[in-house]
N, C-alpha and C. Protein backbone atom coordinates (compact mmCIF):
# COMPACT_ATOMS: atom_id res chain seq x y z
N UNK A 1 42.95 63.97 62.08
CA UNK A 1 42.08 65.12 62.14
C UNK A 1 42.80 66.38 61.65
N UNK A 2 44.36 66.28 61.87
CA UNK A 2 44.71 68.13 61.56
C UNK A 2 44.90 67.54 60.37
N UNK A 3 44.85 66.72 59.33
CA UNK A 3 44.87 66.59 57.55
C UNK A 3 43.70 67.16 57.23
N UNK A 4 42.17 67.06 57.87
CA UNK A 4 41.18 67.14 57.54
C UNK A 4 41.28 69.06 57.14
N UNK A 5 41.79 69.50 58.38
CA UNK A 5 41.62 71.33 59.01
C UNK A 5 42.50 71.58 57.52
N UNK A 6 43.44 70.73 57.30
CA UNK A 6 44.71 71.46 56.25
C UNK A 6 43.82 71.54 54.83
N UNK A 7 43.35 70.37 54.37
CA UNK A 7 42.43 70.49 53.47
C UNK A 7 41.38 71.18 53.14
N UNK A 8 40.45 71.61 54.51
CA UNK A 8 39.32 72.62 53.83
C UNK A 8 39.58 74.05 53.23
N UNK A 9 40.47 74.17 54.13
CA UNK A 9 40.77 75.61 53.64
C UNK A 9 40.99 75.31 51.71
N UNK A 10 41.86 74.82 51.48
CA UNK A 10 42.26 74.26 50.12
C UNK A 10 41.02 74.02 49.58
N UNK A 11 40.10 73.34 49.81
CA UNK A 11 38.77 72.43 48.70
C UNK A 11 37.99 74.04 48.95
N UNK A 12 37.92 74.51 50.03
CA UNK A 12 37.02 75.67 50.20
C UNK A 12 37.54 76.55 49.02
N UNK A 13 38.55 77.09 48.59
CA UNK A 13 39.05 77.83 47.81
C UNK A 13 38.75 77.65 46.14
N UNK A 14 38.94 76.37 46.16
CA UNK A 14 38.79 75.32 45.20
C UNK A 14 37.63 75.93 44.68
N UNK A 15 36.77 75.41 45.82
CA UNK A 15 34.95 75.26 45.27
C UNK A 15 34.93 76.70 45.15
N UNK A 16 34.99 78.25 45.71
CA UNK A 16 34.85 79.32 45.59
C UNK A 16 35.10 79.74 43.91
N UNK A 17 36.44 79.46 43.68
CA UNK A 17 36.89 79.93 42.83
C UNK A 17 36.51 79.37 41.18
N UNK A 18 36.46 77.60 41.15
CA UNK A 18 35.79 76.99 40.40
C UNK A 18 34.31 76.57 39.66
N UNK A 19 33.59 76.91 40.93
CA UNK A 19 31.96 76.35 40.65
C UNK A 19 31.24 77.38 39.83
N UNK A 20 30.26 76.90 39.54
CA UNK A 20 28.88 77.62 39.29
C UNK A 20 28.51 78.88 40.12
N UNK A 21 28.11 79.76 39.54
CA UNK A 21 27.04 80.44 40.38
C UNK A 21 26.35 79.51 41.01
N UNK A 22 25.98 79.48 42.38
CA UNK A 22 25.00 79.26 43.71
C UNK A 22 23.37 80.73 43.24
N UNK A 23 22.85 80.28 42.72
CA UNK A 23 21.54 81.46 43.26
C UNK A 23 20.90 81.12 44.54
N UNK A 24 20.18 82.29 45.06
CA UNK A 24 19.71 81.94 46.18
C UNK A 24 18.15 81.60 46.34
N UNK A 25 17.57 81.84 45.45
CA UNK A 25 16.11 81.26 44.74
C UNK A 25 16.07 79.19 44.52
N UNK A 26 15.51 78.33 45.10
CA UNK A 26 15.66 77.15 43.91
C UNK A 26 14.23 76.96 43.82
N UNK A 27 14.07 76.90 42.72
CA UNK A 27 12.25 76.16 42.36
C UNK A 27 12.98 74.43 42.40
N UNK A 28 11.62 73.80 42.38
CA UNK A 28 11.37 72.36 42.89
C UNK A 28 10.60 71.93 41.60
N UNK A 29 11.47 71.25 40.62
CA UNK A 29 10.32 70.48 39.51
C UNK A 29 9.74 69.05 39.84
N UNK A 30 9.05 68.97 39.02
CA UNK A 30 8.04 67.93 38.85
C UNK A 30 6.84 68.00 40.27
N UNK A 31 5.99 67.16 39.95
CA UNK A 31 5.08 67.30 41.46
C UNK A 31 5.42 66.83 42.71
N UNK A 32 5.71 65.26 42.32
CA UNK A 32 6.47 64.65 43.22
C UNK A 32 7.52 64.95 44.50
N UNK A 33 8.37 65.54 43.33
CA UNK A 33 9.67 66.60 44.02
C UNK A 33 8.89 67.30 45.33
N UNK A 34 8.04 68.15 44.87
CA UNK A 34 7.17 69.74 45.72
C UNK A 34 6.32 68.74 46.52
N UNK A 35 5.67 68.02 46.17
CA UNK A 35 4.69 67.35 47.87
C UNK A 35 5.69 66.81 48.35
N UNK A 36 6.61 66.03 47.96
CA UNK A 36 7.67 65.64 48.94
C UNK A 36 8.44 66.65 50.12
N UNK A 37 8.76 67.65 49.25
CA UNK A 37 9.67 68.74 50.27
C UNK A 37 8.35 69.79 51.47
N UNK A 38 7.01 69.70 50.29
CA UNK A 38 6.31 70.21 51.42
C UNK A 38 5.90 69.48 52.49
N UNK A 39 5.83 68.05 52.38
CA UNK A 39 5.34 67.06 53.49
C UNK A 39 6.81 67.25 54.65
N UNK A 40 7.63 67.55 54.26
CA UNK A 40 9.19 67.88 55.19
C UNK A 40 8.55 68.99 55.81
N UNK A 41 8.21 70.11 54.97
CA UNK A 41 8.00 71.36 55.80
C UNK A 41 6.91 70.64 57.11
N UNK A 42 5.81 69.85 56.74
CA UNK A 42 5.21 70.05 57.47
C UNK A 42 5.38 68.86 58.91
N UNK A 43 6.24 67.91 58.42
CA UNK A 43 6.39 67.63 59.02
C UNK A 43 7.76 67.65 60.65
N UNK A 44 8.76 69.32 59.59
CA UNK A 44 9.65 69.87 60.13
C UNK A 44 8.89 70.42 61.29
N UNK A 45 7.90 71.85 60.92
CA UNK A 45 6.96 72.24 61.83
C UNK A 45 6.40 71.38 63.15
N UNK A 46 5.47 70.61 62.57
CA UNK A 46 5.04 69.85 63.94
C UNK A 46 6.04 69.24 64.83
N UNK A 47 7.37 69.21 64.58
CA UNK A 47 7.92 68.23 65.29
C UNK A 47 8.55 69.69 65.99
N UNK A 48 8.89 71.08 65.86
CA UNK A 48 8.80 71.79 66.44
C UNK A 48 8.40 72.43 67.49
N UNK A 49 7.06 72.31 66.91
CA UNK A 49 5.48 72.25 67.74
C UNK A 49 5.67 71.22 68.99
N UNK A 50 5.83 70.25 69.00
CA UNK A 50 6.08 69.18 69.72
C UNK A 50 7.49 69.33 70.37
N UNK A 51 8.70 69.66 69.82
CA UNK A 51 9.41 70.35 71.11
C UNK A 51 9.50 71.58 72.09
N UNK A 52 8.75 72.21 71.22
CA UNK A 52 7.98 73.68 72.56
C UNK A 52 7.56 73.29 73.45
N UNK A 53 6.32 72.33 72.99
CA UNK A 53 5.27 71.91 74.09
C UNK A 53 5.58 70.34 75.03
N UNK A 54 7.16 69.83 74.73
CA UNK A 54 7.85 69.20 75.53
C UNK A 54 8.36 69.98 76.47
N UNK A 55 9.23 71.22 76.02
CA UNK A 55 10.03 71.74 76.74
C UNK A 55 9.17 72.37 77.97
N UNK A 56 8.27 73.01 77.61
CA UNK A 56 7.18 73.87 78.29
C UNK A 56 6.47 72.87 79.34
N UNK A 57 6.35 71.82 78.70
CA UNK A 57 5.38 70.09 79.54
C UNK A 57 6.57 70.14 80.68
N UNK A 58 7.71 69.84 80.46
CA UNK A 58 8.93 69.62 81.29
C UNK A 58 9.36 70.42 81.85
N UNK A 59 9.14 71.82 82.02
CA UNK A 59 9.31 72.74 82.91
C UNK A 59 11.06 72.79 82.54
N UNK A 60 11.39 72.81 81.19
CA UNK A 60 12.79 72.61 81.18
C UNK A 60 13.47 74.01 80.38
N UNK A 61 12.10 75.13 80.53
CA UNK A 61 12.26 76.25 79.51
C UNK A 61 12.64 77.28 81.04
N UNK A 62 12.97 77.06 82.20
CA UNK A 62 13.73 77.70 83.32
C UNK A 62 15.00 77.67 82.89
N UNK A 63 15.68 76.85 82.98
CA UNK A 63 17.17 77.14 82.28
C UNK A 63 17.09 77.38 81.26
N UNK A 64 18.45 78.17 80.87
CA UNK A 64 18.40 79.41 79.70
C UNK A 64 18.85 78.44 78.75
N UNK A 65 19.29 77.15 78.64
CA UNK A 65 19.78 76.45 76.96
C UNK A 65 18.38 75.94 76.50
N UNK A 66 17.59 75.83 77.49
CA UNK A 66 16.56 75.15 76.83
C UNK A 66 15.62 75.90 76.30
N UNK A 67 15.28 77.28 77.17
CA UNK A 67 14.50 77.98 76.39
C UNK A 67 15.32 78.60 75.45
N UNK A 68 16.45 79.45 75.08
CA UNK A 68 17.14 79.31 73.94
C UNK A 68 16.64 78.19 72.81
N UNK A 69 16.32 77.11 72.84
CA UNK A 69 16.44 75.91 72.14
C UNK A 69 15.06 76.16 71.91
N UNK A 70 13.92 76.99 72.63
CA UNK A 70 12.31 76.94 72.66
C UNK A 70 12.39 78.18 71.77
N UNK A 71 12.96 78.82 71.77
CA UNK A 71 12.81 80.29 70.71
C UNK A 71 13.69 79.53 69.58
N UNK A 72 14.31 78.68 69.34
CA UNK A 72 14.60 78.32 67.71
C UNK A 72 13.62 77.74 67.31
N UNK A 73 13.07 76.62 68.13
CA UNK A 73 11.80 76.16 67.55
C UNK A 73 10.87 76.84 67.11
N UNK A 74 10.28 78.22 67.71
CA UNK A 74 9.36 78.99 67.18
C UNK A 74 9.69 79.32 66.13
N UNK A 75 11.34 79.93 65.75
CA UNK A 75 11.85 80.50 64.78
C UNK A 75 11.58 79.72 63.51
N UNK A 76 12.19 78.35 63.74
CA UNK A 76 11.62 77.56 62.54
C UNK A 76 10.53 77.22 62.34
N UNK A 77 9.15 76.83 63.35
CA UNK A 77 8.23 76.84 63.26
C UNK A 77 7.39 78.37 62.01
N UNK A 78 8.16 79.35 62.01
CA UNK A 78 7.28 80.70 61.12
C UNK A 78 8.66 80.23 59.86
N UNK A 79 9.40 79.95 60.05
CA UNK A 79 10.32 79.56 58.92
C UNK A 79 9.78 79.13 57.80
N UNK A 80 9.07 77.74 58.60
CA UNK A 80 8.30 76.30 58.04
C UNK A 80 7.03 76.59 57.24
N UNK A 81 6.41 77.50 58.10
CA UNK A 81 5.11 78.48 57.46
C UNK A 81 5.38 79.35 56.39
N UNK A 82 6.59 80.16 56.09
CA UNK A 82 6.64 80.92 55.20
C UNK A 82 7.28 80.40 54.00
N UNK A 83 8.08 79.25 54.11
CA UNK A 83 8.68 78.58 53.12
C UNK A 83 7.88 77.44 52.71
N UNK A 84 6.94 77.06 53.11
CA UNK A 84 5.22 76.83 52.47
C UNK A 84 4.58 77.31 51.86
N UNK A 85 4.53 78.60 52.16
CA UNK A 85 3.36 79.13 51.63
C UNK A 85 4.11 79.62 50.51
N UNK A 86 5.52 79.92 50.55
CA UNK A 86 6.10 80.52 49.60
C UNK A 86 5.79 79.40 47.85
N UNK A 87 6.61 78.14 48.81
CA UNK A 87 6.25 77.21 47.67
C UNK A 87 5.07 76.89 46.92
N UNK A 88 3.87 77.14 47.74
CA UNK A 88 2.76 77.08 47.47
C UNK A 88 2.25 77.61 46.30
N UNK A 89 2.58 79.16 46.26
CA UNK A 89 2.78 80.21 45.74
C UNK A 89 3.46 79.80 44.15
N UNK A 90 4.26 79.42 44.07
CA UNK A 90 5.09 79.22 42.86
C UNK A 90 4.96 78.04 42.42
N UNK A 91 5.52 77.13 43.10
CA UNK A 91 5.13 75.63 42.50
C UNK A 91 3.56 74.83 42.44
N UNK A 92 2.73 75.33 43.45
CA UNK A 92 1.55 74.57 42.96
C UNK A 92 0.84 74.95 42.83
N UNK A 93 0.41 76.29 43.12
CA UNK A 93 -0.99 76.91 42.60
C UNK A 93 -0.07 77.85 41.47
N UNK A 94 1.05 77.93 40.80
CA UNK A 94 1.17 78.83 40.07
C UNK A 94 0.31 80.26 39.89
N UNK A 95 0.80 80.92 40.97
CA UNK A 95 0.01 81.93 41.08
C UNK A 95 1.32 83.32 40.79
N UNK A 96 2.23 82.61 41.37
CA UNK A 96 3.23 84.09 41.15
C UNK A 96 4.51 83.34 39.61
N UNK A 97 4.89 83.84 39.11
CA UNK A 97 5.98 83.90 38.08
C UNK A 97 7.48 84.60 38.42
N UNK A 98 8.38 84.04 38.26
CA UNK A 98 9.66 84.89 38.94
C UNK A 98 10.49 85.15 37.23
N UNK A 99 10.79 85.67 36.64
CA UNK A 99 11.52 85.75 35.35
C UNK A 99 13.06 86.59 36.28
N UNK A 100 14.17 86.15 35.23
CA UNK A 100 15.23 86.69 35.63
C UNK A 100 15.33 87.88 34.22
N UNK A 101 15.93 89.02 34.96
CA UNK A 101 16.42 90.21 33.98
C UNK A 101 17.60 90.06 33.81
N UNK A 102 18.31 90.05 34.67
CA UNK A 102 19.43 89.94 34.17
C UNK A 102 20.37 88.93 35.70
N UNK A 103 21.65 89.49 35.94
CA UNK A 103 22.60 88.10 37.12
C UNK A 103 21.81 88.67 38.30
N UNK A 104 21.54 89.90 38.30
CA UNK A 104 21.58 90.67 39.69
C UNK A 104 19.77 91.15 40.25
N UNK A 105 18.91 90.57 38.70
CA UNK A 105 17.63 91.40 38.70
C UNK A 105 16.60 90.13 38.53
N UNK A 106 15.49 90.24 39.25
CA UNK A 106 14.35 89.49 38.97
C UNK A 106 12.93 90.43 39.22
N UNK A 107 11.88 89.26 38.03
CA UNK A 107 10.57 90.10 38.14
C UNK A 107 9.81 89.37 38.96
N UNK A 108 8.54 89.28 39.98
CA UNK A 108 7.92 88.38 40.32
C UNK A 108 6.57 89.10 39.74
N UNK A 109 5.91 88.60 39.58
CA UNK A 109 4.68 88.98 38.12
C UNK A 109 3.55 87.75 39.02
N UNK A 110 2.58 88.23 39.39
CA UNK A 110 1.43 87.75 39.60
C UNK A 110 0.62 86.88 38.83
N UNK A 111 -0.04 86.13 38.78
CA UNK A 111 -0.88 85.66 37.34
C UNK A 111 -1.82 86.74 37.25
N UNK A 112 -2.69 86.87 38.66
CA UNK A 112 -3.97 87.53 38.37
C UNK A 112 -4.02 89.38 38.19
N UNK A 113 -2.78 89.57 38.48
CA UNK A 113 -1.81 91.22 38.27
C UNK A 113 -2.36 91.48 39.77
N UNK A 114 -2.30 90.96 41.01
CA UNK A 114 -2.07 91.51 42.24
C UNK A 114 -0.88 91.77 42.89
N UNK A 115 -0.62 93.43 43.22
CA UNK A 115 0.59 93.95 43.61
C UNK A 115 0.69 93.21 45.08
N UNK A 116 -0.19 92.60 45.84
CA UNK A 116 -0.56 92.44 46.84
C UNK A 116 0.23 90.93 47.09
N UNK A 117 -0.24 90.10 45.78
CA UNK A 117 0.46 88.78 45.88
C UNK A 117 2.12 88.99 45.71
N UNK A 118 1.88 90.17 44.53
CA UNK A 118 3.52 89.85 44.43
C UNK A 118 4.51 90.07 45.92
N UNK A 119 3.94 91.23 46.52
CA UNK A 119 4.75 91.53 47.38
C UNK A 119 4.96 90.31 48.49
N UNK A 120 3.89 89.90 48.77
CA UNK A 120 3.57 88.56 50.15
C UNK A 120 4.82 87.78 49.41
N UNK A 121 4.72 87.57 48.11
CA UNK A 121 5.38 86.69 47.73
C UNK A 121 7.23 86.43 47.83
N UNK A 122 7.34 88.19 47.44
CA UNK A 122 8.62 88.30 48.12
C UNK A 122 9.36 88.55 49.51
N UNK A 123 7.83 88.47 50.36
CA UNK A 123 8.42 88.54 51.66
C UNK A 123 8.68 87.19 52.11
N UNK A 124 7.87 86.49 51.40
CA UNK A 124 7.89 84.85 51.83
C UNK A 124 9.52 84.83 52.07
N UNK A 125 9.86 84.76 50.33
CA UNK A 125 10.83 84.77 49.59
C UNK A 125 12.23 85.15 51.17
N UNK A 126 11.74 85.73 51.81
CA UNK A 126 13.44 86.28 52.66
C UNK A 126 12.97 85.56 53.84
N UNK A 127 12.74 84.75 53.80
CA UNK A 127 12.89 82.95 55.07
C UNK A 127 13.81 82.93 55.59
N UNK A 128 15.06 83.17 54.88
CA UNK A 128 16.25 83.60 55.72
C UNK A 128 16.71 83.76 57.13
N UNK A 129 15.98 85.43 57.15
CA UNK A 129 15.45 86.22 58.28
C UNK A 129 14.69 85.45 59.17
N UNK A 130 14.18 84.49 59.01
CA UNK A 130 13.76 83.95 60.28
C UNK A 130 14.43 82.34 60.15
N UNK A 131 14.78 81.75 59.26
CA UNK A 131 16.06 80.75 59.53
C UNK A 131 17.35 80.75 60.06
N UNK A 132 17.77 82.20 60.07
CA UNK A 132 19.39 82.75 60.04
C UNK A 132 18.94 82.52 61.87
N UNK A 133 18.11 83.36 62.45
CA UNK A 133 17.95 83.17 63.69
C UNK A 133 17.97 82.37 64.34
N UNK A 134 16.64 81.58 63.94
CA UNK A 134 16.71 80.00 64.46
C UNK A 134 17.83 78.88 64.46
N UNK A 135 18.80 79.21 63.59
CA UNK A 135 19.74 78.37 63.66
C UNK A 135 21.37 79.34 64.99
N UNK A 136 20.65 80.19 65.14
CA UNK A 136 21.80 80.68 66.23
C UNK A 136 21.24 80.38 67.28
N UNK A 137 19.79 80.94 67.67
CA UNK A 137 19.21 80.32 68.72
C UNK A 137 19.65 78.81 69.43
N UNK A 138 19.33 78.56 68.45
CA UNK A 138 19.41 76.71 68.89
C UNK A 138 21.15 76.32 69.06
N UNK A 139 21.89 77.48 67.89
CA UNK A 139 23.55 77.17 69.00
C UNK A 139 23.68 77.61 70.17
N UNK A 140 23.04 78.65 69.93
CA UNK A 140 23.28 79.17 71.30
C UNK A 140 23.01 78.60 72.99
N UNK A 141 21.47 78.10 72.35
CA UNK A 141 20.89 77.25 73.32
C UNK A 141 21.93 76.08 73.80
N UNK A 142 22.41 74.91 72.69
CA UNK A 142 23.28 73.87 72.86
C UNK A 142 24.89 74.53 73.34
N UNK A 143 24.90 75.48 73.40
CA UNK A 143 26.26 76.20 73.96
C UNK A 143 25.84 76.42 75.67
N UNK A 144 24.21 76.75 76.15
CA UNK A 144 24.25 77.12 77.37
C UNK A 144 23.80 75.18 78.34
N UNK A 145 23.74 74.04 77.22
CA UNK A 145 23.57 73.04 78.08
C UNK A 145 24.65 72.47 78.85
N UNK A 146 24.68 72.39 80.55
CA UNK A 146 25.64 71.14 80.76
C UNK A 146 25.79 69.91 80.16
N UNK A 147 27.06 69.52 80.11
CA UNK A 147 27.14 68.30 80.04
C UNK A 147 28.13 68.30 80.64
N UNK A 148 27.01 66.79 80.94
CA UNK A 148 27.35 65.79 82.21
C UNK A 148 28.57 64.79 81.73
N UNK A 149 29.87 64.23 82.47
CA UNK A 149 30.96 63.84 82.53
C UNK A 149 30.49 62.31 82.69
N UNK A 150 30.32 61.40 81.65
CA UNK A 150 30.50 60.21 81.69
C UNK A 150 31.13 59.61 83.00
N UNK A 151 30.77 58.38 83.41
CA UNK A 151 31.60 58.00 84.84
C UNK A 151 32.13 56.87 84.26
């Protein structure tokens, strides 16, 4: 295990210094690809849905890891919704267009010229903001569970 700790630092550096640009945008080609990842979204969501309304069924949202663990679920639950609709948006109803200007600049351009879509579109777009959460939540939560000592 301490070969493993000695190495990341090293490959981490590696990959920093060597790779590609990472953008933080990815479109999804072909169709296949996009109903596939949206059937994830939706089936990420419900299973969300379904641990709220476990936790809540189980009266297990009194201790604080679990409801911790009930506010990530919500978190990803609007995650799941906005990174849907986002995709929606771009890959299958082609309704919004994203062109790059330049490393640092993008346009998002409507089809039908609604300032209204574009904007929804870039709010979709910062999922982030409600992923970045949900994934602390839910450490946080698994940081406040006991565990129990094997016998």
């Amino acid at each position: 295990m301490r070969n493993f700790f000695k190495t990341v630092p090293g490959a981490s550096l590696f990959l920093l210094f060597f790779s590609d640009p990472a953008f933080a945008t990815q479109m999804h080609s072909g169709t296949e690809g996009v109903i596939v990842h949206q059937f994830g979204h939706l089936f990420f969501l419900f299973s969300m849905v379904v641990l709220i309304l476990t936790i809540t069924g189980k009266e297990l949202n009194r201790e604080k890891g679990w409801r911790l663990i009930q506010y990530a679920a919500f978190f990803f639950i609007l995650w799941n919704m906005a990174a849907f609709a986002a995709h929606l948006l771009d890959n299958q109803m082609n309704t919004v267009t994203v062109s790059n200007i330049s490393f640092s600049e993008i346009t998002i351009t409507a089809e039908n010229g609604s300032r209204l879509i574009e904007i929804a579109y870039y709010l979709l777009k910062l999922d982030h903001l409600l992923c970045v959460p949900a994934i602390f939540f839910l450490y946080r939560g698994l940081c406040h569970i006991p565990v129990k000592e094997a016998s």
